[in-house]
PDB file of N, CA and C in Angstrom:
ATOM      1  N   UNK A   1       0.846  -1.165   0.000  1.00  0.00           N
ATOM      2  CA  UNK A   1       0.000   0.000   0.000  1.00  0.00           C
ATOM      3  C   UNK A   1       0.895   1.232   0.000  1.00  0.00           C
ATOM      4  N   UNK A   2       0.310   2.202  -0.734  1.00  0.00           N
ATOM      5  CA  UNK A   2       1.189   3.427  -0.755  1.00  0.00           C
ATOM      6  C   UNK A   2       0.359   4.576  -0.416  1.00  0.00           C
ATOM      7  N   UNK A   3       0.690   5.443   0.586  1.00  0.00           N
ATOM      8  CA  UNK A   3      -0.184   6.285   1.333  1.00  0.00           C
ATOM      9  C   UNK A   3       0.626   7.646   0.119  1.00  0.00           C
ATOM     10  N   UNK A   4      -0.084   8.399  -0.179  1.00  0.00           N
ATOM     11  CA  UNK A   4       0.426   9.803  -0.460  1.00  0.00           C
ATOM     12  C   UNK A   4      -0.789  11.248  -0.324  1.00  0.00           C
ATOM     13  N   UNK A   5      -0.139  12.495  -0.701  1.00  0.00           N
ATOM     14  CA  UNK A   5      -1.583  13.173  -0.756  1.00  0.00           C
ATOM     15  C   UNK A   5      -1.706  13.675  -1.939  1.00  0.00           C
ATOM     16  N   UNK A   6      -3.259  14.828  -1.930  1.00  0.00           N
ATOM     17  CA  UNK A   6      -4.247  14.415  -2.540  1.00  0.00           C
ATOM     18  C   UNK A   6      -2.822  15.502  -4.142  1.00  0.00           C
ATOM     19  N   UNK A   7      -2.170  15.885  -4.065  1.00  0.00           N
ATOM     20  CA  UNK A   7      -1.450  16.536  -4.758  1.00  0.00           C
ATOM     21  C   UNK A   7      -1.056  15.419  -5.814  1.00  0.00           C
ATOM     22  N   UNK A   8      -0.491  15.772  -6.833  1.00  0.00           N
ATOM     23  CA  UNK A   8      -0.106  15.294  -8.028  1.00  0.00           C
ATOM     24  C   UNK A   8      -0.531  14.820  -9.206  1.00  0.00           C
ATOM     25  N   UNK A   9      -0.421  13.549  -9.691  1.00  0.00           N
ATOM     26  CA  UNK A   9      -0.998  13.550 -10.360  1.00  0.00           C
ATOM     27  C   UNK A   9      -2.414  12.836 -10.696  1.00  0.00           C
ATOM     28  N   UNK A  10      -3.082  12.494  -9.396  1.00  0.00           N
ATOM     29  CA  UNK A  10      -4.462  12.137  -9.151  1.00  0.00           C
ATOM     30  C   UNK A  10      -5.147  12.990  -9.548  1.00  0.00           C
ATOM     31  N   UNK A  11      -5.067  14.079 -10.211  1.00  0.00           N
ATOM     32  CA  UNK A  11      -6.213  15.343 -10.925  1.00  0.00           C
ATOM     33  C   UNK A  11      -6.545  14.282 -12.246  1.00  0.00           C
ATOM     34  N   UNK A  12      -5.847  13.455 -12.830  1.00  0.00           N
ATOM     35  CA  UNK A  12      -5.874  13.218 -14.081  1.00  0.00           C
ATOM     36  C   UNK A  12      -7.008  11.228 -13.551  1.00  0.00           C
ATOM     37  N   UNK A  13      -7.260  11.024 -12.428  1.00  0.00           N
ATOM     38  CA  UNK A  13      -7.938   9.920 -12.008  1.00  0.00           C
ATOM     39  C   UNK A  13      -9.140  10.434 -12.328  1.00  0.00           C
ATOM     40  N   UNK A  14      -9.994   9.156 -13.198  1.00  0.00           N
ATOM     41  CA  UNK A  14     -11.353   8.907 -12.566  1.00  0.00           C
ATOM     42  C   UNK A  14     -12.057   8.430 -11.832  1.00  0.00           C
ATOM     43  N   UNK A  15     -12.510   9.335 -11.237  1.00  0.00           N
ATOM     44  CA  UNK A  15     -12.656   8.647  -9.664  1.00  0.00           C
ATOM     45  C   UNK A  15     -14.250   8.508  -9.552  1.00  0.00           C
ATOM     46  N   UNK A  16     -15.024   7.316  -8.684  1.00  0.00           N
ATOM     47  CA  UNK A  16     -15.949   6.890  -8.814  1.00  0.00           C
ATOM     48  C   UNK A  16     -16.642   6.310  -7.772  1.00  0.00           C
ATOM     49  N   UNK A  17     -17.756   6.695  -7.246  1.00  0.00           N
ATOM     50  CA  UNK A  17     -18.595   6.306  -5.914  1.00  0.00           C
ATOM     51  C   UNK A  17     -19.338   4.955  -5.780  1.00  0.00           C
ATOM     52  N   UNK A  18     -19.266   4.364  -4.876  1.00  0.00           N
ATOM     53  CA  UNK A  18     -20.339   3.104  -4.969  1.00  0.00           C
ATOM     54  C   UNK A  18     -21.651   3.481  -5.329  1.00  0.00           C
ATOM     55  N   UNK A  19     -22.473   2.741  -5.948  1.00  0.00           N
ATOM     56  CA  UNK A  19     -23.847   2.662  -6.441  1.00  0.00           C
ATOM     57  C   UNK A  19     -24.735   2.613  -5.025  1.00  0.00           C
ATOM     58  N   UNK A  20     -23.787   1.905  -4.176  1.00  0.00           N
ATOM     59  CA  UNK A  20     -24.619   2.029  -2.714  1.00  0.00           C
ATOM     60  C   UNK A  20     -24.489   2.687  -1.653  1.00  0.00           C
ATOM     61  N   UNK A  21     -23.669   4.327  -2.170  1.00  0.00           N
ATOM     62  CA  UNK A  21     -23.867   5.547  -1.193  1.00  0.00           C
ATOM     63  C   UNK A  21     -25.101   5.652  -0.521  1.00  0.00           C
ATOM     64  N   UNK A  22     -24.773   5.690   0.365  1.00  0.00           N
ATOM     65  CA  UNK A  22     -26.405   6.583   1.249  1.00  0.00           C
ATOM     66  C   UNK A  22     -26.764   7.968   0.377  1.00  0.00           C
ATOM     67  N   UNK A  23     -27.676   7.557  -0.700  1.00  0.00           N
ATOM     68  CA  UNK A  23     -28.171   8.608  -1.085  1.00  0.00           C
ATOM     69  C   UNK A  23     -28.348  10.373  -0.457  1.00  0.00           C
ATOM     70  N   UNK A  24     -28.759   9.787   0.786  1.00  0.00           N
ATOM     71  CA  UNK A  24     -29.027  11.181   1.515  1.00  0.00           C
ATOM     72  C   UNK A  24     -28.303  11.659   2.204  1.00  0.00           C
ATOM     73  N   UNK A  25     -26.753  11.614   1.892  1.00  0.00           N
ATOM     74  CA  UNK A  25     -25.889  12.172   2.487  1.00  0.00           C
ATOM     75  C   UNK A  25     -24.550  11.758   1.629  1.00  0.00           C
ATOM     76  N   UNK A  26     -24.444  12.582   0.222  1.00  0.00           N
ATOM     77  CA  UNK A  26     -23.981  12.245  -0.819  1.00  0.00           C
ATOM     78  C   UNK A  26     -22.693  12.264  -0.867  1.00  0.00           C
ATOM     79  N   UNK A  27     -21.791  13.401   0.086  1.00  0.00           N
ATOM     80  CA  UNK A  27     -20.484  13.020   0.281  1.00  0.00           C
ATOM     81  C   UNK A  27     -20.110  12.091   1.466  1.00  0.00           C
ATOM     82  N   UNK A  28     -20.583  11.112   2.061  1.00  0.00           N
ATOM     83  CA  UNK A  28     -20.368  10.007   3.013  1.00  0.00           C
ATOM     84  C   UNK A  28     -20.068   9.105   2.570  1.00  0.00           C
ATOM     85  N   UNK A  29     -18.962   8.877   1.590  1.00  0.00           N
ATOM     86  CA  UNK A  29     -18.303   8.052   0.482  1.00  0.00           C
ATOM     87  C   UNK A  29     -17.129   8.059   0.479  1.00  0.00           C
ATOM     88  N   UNK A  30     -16.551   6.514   0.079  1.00  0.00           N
ATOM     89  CA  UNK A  30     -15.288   6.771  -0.336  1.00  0.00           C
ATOM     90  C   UNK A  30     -15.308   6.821  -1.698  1.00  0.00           C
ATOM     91  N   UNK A  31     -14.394   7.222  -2.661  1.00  0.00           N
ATOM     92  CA  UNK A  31     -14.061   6.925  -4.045  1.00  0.00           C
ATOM     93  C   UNK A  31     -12.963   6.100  -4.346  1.00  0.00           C
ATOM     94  N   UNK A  32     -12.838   5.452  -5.403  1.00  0.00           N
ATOM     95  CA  UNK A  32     -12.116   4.565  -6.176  1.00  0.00           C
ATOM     96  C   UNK A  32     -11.967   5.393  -7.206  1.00  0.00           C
ATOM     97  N   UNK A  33     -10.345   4.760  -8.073  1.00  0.00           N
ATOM     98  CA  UNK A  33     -10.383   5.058  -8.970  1.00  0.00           C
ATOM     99  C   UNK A  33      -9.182   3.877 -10.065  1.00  0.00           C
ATOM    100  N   UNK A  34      -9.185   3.376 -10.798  1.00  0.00           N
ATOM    101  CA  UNK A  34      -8.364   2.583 -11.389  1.00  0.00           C
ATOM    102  C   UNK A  34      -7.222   3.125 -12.211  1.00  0.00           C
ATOM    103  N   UNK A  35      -6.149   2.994 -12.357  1.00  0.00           N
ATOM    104  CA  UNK A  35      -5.030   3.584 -13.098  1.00  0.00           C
ATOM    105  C   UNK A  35      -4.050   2.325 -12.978  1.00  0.00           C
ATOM    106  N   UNK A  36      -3.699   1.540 -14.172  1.00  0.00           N
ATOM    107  CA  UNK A  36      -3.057   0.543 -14.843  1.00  0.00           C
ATOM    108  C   UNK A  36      -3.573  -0.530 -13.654  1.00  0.00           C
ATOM    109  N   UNK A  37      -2.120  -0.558 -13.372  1.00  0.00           N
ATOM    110  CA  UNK A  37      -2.568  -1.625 -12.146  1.00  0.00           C
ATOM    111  C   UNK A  37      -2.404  -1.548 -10.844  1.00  0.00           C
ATOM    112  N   UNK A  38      -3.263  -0.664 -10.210  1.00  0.00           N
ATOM    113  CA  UNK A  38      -3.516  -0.024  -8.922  1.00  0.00           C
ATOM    114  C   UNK A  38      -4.760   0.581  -8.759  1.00  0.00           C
ATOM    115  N   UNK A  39      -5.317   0.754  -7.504  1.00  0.00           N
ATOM    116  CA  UNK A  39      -6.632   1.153  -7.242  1.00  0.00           C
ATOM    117  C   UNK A  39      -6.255   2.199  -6.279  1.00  0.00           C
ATOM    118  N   UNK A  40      -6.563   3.554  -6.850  1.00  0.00           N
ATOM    119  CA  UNK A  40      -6.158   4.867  -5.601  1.00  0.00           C
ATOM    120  C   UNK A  40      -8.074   4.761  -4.700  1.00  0.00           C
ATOM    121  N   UNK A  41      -7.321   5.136  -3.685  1.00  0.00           N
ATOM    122  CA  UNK A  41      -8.818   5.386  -2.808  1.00  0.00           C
ATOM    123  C   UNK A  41      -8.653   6.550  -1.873  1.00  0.00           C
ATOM    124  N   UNK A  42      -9.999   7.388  -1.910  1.00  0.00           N
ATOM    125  CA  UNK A  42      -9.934   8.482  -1.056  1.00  0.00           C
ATOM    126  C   UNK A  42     -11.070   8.495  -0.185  1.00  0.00           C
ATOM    127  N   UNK A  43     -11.171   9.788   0.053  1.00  0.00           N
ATOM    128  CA  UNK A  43     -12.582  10.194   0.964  1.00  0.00           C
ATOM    129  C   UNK A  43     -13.319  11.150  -0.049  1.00  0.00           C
ATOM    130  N   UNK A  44     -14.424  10.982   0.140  1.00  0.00           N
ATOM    131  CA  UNK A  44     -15.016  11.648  -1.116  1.00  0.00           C
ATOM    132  C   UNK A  44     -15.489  13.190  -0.315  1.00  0.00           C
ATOM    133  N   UNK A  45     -15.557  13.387   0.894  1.00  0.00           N
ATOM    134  CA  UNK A  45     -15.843  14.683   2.116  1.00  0.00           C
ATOM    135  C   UNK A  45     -14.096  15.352   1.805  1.00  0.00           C
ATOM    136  N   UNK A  46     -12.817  14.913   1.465  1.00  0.00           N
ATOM    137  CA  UNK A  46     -12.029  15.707   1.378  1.00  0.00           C
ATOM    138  C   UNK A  46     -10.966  14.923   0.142  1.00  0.00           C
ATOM    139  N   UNK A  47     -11.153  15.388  -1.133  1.00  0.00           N
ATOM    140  CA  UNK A  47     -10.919  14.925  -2.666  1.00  0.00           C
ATOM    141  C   UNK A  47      -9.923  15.563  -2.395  1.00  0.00           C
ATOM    142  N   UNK A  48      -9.254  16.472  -2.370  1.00  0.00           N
ATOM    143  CA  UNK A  48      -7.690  17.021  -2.230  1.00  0.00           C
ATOM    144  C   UNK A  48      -6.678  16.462  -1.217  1.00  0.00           C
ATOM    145  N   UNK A  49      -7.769  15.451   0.093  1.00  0.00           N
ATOM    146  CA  UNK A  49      -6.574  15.152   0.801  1.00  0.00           C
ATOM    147  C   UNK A  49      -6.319  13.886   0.636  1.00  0.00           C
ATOM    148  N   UNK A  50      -4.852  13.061   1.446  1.00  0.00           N
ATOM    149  CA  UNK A  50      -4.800  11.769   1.539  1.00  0.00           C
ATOM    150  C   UNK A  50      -5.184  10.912   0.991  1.00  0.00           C
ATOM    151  N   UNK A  51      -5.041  10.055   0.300  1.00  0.00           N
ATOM    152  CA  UNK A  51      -5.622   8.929  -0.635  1.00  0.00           C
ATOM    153  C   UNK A  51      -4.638   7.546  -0.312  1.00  0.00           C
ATOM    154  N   UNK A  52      -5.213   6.218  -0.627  1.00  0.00           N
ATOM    155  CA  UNK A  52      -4.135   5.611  -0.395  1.00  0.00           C
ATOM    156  C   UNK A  52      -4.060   4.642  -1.681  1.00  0.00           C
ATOM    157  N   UNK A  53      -3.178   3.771  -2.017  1.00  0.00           N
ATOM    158  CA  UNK A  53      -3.212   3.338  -3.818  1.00  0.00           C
ATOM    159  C   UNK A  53      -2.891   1.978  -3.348  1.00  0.00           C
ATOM    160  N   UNK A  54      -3.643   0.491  -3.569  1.00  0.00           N
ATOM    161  CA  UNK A  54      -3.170  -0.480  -3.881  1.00  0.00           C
ATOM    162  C   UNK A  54      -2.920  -1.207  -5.213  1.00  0.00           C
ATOM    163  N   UNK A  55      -2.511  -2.150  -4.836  1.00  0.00           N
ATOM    164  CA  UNK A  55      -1.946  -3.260  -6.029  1.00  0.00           C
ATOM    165  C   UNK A  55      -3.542  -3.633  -6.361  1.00  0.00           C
ATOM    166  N   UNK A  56      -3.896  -3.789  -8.052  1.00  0.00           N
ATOM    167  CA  UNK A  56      -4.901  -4.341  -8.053  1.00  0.00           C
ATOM    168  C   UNK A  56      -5.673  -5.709  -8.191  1.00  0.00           C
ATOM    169  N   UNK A  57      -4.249  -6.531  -7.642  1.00  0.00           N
ATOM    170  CA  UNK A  57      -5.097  -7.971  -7.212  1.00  0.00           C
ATOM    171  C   UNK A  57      -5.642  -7.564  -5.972  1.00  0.00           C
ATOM    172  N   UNK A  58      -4.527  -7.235  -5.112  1.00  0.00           N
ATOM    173  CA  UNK A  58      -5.297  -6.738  -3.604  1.00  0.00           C
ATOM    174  C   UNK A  58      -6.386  -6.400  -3.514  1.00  0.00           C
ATOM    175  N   UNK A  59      -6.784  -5.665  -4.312  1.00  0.00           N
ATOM    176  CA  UNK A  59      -8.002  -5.010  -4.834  1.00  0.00           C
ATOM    177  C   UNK A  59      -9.402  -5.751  -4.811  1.00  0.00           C
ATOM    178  N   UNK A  60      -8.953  -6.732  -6.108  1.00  0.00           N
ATOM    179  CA  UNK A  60      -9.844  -7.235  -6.462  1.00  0.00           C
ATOM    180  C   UNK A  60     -10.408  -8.610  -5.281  1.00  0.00           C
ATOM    181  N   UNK A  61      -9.285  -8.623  -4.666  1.00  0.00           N
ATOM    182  CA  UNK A  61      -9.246  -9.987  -3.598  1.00  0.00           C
ATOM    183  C   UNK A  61     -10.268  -9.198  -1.956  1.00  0.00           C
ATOM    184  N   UNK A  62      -9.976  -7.578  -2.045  1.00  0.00           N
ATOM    185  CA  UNK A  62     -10.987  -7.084  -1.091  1.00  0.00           C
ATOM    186  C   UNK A  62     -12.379  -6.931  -1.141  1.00  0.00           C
ATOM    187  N   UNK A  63     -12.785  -6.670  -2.829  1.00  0.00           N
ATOM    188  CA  UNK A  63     -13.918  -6.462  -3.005  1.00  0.00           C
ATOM    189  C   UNK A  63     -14.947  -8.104  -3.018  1.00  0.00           C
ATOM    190  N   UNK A  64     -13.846  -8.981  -3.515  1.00  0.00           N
ATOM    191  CA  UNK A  64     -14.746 -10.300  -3.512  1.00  0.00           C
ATOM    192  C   UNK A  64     -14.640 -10.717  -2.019  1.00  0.00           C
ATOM    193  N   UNK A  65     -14.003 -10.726  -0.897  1.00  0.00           N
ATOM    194  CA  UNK A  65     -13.902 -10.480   0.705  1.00  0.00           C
ATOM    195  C   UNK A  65     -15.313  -9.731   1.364  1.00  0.00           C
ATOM    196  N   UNK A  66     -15.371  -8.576   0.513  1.00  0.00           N
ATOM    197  CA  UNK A  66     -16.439  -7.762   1.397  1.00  0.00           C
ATOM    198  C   UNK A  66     -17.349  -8.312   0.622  1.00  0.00           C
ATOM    199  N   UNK A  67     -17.333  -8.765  -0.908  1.00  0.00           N
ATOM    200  CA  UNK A  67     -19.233  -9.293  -1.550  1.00  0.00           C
ATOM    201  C   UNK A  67     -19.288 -10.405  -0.326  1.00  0.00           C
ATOM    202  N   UNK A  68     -18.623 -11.124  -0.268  1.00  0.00           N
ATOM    203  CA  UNK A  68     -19.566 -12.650   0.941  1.00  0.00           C
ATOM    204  C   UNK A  68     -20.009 -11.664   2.124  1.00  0.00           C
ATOM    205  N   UNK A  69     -19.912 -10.441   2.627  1.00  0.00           N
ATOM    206  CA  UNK A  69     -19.658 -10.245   3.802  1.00  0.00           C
ATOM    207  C   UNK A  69     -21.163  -9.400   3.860  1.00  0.00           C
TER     208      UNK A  69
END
């Protein structure tokens, strides 16, 4: 995992909310975003700060972790 902040070149990420935000409280999200092979993740309440970037098997091995869950 690589911690950095929200500076550089993450302006150029598309970054993207779960489908299952709490609607009614629209920045109470994290975001994702994919770039080659890594998954950056932030807070979607502060997009300029802190983000952290994994490997994207890791990735993919968390999201099928949290679907059983």
């Amino acid at each position: 995992m690589i911690l950095n902040s929200g500076a550089g070149d993450g302006s150029a990420l598309r970054w993207r909310k779960s489908s299952h935000s709490d609607s009614s409280n629209p920045s109470d999200c994290v975001e994702v975003a994919a770039a080659s092979s890594r998954v950056h993740v932030r807070d979607s309440k502060d997009a300029a700060g802190p983000r952290f970037v994994v490997a994207g098997p890791a990735w993919a091995a968390f999201v099928a972790y949290a679907a059983r869950r």
